[in-house]
PDB file of N, CA and C in Angstrom:
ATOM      1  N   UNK A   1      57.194  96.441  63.827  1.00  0.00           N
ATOM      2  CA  UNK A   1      56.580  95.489  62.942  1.00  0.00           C
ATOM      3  C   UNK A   1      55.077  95.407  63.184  1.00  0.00           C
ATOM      4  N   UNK A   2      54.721  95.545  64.335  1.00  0.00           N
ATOM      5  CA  UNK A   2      53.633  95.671  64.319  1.00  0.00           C
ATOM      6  C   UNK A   2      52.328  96.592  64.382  1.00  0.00           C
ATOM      7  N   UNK A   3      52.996  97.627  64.615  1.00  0.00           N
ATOM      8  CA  UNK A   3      52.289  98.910  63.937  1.00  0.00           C
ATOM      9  C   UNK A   3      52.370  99.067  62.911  1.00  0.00           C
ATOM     10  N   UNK A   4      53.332  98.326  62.058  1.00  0.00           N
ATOM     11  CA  UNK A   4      53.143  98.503  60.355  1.00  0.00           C
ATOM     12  C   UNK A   4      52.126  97.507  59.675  1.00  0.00           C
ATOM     13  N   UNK A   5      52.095  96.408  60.505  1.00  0.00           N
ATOM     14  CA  UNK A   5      51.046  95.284  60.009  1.00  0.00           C
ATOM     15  C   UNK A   5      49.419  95.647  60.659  1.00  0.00           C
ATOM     16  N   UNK A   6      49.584  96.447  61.437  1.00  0.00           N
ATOM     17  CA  UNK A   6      47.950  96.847  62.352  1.00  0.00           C
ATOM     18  C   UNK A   6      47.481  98.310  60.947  1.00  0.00           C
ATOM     19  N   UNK A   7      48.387  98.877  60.764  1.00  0.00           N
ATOM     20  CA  UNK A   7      48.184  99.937  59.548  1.00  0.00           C
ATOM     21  C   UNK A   7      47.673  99.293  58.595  1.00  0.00           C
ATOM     22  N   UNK A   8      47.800  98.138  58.159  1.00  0.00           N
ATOM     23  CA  UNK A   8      47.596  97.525  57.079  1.00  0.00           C
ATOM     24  C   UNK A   8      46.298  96.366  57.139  1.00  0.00           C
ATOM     25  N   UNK A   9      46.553  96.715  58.322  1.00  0.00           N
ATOM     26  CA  UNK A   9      44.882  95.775  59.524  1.00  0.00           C
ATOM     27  C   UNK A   9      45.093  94.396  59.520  1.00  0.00           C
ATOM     28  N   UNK A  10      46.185  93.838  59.754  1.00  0.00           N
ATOM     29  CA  UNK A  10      46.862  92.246  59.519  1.00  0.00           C
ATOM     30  C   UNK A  10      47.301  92.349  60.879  1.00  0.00           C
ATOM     31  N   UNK A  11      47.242  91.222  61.923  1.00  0.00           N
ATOM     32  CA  UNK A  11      47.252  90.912  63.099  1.00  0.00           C
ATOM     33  C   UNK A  11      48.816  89.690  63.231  1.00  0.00           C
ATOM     34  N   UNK A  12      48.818  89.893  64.237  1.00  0.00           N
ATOM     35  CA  UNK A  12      50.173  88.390  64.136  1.00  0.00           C
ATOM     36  C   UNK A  12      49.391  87.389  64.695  1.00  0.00           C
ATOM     37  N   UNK A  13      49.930  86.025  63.666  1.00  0.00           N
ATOM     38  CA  UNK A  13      49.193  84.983  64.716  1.00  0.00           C
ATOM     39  C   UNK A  13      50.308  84.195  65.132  1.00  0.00           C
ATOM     40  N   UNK A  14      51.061  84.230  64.188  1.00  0.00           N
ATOM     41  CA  UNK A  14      52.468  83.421  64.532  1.00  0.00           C
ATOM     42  C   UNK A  14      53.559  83.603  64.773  1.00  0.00           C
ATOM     43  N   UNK A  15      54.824  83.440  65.517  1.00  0.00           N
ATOM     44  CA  UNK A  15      56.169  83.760  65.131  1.00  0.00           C
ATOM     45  C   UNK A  15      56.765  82.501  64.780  1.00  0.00           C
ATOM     46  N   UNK A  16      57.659  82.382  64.303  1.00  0.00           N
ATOM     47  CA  UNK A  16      58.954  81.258  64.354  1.00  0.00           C
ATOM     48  C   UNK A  16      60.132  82.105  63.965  1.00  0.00           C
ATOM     49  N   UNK A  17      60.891  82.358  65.627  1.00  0.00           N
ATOM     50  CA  UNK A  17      62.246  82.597  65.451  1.00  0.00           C
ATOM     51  C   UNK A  17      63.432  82.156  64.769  1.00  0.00           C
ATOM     52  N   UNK A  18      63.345  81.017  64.728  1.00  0.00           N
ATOM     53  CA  UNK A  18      64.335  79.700  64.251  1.00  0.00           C
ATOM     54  C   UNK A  18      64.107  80.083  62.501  1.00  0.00           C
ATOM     55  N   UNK A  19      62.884  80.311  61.811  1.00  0.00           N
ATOM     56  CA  UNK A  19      62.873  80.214  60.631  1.00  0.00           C
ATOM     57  C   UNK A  19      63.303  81.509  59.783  1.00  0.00           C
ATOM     58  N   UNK A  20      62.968  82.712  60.766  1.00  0.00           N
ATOM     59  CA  UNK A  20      62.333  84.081  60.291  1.00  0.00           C
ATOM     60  C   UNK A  20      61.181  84.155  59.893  1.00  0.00           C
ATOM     61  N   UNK A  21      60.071  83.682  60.371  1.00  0.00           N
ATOM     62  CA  UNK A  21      58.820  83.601  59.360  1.00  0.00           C
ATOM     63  C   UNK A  21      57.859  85.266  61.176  1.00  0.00           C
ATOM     64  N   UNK A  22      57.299  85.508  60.039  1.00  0.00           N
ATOM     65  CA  UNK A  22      55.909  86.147  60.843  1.00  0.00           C
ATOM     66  C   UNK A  22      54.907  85.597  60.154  1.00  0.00           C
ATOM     67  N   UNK A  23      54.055  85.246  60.737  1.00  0.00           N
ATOM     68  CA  UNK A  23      52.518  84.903  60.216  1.00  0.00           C
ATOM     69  C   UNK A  23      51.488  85.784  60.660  1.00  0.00           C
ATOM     70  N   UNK A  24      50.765  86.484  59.528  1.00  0.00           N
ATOM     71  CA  UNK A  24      49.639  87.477  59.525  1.00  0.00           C
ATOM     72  C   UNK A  24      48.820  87.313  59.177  1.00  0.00           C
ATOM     73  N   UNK A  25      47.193  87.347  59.563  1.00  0.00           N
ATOM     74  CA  UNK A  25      45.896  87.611  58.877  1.00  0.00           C
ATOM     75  C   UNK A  25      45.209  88.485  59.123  1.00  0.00           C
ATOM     76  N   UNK A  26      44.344  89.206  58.274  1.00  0.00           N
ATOM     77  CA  UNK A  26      43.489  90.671  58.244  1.00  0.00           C
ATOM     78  C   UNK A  26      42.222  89.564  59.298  1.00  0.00           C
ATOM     79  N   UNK A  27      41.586  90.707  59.900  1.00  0.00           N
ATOM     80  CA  UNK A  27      40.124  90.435  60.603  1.00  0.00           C
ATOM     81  C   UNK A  27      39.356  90.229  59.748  1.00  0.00           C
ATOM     82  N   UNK A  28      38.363  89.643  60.136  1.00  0.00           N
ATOM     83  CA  UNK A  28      37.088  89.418  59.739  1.00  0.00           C
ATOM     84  C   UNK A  28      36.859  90.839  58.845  1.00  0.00           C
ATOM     85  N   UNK A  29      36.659  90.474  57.546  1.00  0.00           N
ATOM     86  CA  UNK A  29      35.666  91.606  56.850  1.00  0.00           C
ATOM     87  C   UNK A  29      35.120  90.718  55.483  1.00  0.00           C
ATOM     88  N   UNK A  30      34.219  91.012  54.549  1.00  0.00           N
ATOM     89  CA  UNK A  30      33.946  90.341  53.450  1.00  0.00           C
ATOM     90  C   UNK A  30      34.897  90.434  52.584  1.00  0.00           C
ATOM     91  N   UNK A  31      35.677  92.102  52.146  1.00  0.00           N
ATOM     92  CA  UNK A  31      36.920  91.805  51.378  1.00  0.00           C
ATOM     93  C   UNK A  31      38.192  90.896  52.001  1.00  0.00           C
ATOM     94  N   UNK A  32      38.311  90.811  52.954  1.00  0.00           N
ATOM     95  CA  UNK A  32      39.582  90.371  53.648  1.00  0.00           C
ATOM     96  C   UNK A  32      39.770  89.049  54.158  1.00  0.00           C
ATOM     97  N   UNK A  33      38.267  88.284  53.723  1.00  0.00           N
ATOM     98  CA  UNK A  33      38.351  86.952  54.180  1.00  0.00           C
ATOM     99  C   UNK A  33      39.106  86.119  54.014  1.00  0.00           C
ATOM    100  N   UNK A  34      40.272  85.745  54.601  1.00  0.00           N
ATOM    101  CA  UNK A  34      40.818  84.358  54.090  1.00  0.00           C
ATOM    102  C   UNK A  34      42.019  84.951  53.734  1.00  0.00           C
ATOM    103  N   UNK A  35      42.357  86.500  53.835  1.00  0.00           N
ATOM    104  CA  UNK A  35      43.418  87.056  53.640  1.00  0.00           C
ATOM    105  C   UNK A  35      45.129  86.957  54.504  1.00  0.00           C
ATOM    106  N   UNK A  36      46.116  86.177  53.968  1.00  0.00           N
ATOM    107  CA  UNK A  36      47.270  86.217  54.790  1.00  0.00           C
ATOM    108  C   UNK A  36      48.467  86.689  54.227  1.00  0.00           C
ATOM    109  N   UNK A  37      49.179  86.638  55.415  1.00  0.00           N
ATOM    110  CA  UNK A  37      50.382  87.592  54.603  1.00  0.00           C
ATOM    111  C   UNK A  37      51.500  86.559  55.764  1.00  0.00           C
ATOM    112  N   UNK A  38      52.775  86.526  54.541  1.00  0.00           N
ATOM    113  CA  UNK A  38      54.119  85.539  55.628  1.00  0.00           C
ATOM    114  C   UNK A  38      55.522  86.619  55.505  1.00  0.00           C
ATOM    115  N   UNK A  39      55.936  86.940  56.557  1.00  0.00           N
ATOM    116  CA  UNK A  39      57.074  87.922  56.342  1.00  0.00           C
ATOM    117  C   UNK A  39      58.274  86.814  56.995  1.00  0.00           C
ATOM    118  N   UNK A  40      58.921  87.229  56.134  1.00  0.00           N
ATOM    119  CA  UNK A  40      60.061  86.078  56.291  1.00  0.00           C
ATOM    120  C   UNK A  40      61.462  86.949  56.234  1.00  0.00           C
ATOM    121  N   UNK A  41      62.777  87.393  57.824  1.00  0.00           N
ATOM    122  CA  UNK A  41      63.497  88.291  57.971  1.00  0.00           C
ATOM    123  C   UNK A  41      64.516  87.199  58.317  1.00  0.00           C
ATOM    124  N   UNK A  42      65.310  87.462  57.352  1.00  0.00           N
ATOM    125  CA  UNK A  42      66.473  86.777  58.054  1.00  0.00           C
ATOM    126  C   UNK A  42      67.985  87.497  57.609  1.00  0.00           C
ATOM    127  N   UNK A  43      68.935  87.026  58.424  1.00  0.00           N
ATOM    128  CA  UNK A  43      70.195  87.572  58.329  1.00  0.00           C
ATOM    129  C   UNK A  43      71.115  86.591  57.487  1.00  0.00           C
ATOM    130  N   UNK A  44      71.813  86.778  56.504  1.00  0.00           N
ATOM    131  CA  UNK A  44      72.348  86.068  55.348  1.00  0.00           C
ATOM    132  C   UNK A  44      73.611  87.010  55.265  1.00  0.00           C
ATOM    133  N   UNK A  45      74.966  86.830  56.372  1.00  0.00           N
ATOM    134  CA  UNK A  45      76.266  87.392  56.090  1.00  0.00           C
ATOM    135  C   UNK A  45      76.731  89.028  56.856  1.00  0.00           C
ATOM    136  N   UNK A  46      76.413  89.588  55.807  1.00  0.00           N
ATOM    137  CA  UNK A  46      75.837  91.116  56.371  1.00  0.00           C
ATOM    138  C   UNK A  46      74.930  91.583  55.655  1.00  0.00           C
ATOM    139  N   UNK A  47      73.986  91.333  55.092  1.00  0.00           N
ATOM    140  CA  UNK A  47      72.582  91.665  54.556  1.00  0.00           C
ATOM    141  C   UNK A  47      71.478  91.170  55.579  1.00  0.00           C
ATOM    142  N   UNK A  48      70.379  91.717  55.434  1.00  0.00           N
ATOM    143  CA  UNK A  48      69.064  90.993  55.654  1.00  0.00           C
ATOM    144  C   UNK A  48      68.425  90.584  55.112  1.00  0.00           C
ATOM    145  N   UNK A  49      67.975  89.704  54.666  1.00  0.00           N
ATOM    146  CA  UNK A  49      66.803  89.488  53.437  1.00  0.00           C
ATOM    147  C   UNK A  49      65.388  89.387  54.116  1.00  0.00           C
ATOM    148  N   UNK A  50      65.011  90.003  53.684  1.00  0.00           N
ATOM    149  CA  UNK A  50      63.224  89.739  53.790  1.00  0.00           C
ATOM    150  C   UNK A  50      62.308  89.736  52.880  1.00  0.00           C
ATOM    151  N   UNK A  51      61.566  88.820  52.550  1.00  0.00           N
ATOM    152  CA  UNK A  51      60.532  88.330  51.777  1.00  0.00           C
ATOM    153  C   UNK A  51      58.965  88.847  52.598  1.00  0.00           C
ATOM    154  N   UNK A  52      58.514  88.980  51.551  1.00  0.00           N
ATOM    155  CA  UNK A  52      56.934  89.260  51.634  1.00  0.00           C
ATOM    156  C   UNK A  52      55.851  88.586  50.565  1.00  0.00           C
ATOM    157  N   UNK A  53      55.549  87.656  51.456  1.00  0.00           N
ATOM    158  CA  UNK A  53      54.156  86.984  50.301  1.00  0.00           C
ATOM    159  C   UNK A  53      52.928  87.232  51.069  1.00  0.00           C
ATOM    160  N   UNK A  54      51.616  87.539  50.091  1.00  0.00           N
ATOM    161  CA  UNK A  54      50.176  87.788  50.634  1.00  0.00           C
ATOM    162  C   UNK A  54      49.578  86.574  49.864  1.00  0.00           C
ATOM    163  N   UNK A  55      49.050  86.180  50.550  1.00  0.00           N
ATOM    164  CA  UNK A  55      47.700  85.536  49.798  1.00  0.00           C
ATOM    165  C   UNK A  55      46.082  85.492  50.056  1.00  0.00           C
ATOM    166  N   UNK A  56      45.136  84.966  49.486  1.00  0.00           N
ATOM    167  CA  UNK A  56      43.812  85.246  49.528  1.00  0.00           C
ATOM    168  C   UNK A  56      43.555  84.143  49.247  1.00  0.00           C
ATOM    169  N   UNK A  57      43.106  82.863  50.279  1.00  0.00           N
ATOM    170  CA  UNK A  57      42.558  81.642  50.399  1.00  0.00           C
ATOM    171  C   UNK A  57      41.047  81.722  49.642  1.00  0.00           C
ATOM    172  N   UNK A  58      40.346  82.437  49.883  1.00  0.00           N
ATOM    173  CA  UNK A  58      39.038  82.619  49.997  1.00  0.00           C
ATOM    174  C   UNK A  58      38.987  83.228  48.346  1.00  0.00           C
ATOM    175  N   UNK A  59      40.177  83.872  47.573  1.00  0.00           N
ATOM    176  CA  UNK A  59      40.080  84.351  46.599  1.00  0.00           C
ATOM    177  C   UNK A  59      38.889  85.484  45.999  1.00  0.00           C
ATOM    178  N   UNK A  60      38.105  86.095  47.519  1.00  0.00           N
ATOM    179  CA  UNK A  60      37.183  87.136  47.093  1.00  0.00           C
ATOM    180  C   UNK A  60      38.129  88.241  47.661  1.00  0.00           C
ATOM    181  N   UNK A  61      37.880  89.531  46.691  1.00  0.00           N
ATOM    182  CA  UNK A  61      38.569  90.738  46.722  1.00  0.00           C
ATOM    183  C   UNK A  61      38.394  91.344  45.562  1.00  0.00           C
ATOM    184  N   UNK A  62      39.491  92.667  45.238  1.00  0.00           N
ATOM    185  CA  UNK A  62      39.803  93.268  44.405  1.00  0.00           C
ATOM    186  C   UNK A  62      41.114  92.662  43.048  1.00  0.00           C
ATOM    187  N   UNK A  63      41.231  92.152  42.090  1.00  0.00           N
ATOM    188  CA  UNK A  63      42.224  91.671  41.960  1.00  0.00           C
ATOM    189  C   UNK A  63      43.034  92.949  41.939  1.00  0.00           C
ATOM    190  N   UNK A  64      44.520  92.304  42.120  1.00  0.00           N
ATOM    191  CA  UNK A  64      45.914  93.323  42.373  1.00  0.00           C
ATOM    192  C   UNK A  64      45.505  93.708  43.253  1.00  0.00           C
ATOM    193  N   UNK A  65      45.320  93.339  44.376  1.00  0.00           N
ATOM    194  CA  UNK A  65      45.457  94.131  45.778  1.00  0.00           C
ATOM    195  C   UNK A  65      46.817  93.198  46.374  1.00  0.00           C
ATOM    196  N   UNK A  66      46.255  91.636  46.611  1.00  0.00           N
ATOM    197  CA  UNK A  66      47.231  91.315  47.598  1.00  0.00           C
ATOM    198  C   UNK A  66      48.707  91.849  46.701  1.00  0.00           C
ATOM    199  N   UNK A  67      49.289  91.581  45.670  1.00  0.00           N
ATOM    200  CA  UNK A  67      50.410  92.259  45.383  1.00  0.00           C
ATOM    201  C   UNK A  67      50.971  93.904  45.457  1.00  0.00           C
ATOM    202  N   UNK A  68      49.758  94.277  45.373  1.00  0.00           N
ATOM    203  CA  UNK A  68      49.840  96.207  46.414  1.00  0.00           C
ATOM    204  C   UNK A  68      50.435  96.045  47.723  1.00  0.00           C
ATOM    205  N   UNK A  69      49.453  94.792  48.390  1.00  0.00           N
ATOM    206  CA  UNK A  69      49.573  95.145  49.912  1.00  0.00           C
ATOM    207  C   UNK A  69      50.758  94.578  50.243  1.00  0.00           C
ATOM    208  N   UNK A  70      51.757  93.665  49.346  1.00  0.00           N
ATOM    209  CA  UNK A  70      52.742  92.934  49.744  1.00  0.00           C
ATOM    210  C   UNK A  70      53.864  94.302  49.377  1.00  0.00           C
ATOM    211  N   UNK A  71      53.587  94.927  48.460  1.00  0.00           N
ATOM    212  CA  UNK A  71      54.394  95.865  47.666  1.00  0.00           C
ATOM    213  C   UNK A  71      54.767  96.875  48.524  1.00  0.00           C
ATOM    214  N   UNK A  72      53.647  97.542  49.692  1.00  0.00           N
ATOM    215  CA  UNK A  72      53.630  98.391  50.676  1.00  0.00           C
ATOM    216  C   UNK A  72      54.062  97.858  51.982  1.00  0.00           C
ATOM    217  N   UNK A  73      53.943  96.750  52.049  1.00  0.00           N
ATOM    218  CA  UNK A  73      54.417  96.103  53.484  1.00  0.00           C
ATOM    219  C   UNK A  73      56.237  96.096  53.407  1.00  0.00           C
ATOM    220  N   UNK A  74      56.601  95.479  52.320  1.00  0.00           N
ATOM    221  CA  UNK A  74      57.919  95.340  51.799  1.00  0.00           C
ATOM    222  C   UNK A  74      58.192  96.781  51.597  1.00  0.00           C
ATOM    223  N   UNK A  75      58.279  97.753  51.389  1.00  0.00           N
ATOM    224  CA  UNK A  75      58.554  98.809  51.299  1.00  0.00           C
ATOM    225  C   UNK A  75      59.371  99.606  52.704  1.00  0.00           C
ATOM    226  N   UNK A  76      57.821  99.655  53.489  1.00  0.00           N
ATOM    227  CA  UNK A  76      57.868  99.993  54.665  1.00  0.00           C
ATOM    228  C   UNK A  76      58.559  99.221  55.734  1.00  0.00           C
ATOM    229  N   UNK A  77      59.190  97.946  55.608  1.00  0.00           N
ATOM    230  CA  UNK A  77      60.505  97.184  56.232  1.00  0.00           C
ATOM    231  C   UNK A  77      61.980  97.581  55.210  1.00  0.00           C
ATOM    232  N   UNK A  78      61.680  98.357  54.217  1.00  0.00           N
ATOM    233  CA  UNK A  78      62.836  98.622  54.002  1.00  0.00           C
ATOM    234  C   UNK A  78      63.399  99.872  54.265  1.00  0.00           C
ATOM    235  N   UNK A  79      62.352 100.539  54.423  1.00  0.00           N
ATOM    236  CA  UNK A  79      62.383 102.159  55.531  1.00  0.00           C
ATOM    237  C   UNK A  79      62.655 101.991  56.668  1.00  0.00           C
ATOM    238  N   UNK A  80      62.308 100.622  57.616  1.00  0.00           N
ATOM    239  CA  UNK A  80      62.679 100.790  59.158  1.00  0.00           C
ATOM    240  C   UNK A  80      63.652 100.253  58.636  1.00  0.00           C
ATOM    241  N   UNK A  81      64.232  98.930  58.126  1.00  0.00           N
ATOM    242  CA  UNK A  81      65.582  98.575  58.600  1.00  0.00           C
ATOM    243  C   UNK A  81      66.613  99.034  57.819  1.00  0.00           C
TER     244      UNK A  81
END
């Protein structure tokens, strides 16, 4: 998980086991300011579900990126698991 989120240059700041949540933000850059991402893994029976939301507090960027970068993050958890 976290070589897939350092690829994507998003750091962990948070866990919560209890919820499934990961909490991510990109470093310091002018596009990436204010940039987060919440991965949310949980086990529901015999499935996993995992959710991927990005957002952009700061709302400076490219538009359609954060939904790329959620699109590629979600992807690439459905290749590892």
């Amino acid at each position: 998980m976290t070589d897939l989120l350092h690829r994507e240059r998003f750091y962990i700041r948070d866990i919560n086991d209890k919820k499934g949540y990961i909490y991510a933000q990109q470093g310091l850059s002018m596009l990436a300011f204010g940039r987060t991402c919440v991965i949310r893994i949980v086990e529901e029976q015999e499935n996993v579900v995992v959710e991927v939301r990005c957002s952009n507090k700061m709302g400076i960027g490219i538009p359609g990126i954060i939904g790329s970068i959620e699109r590629k993050i979600l992807q690439r958890l459905k290749d590892e698991l």
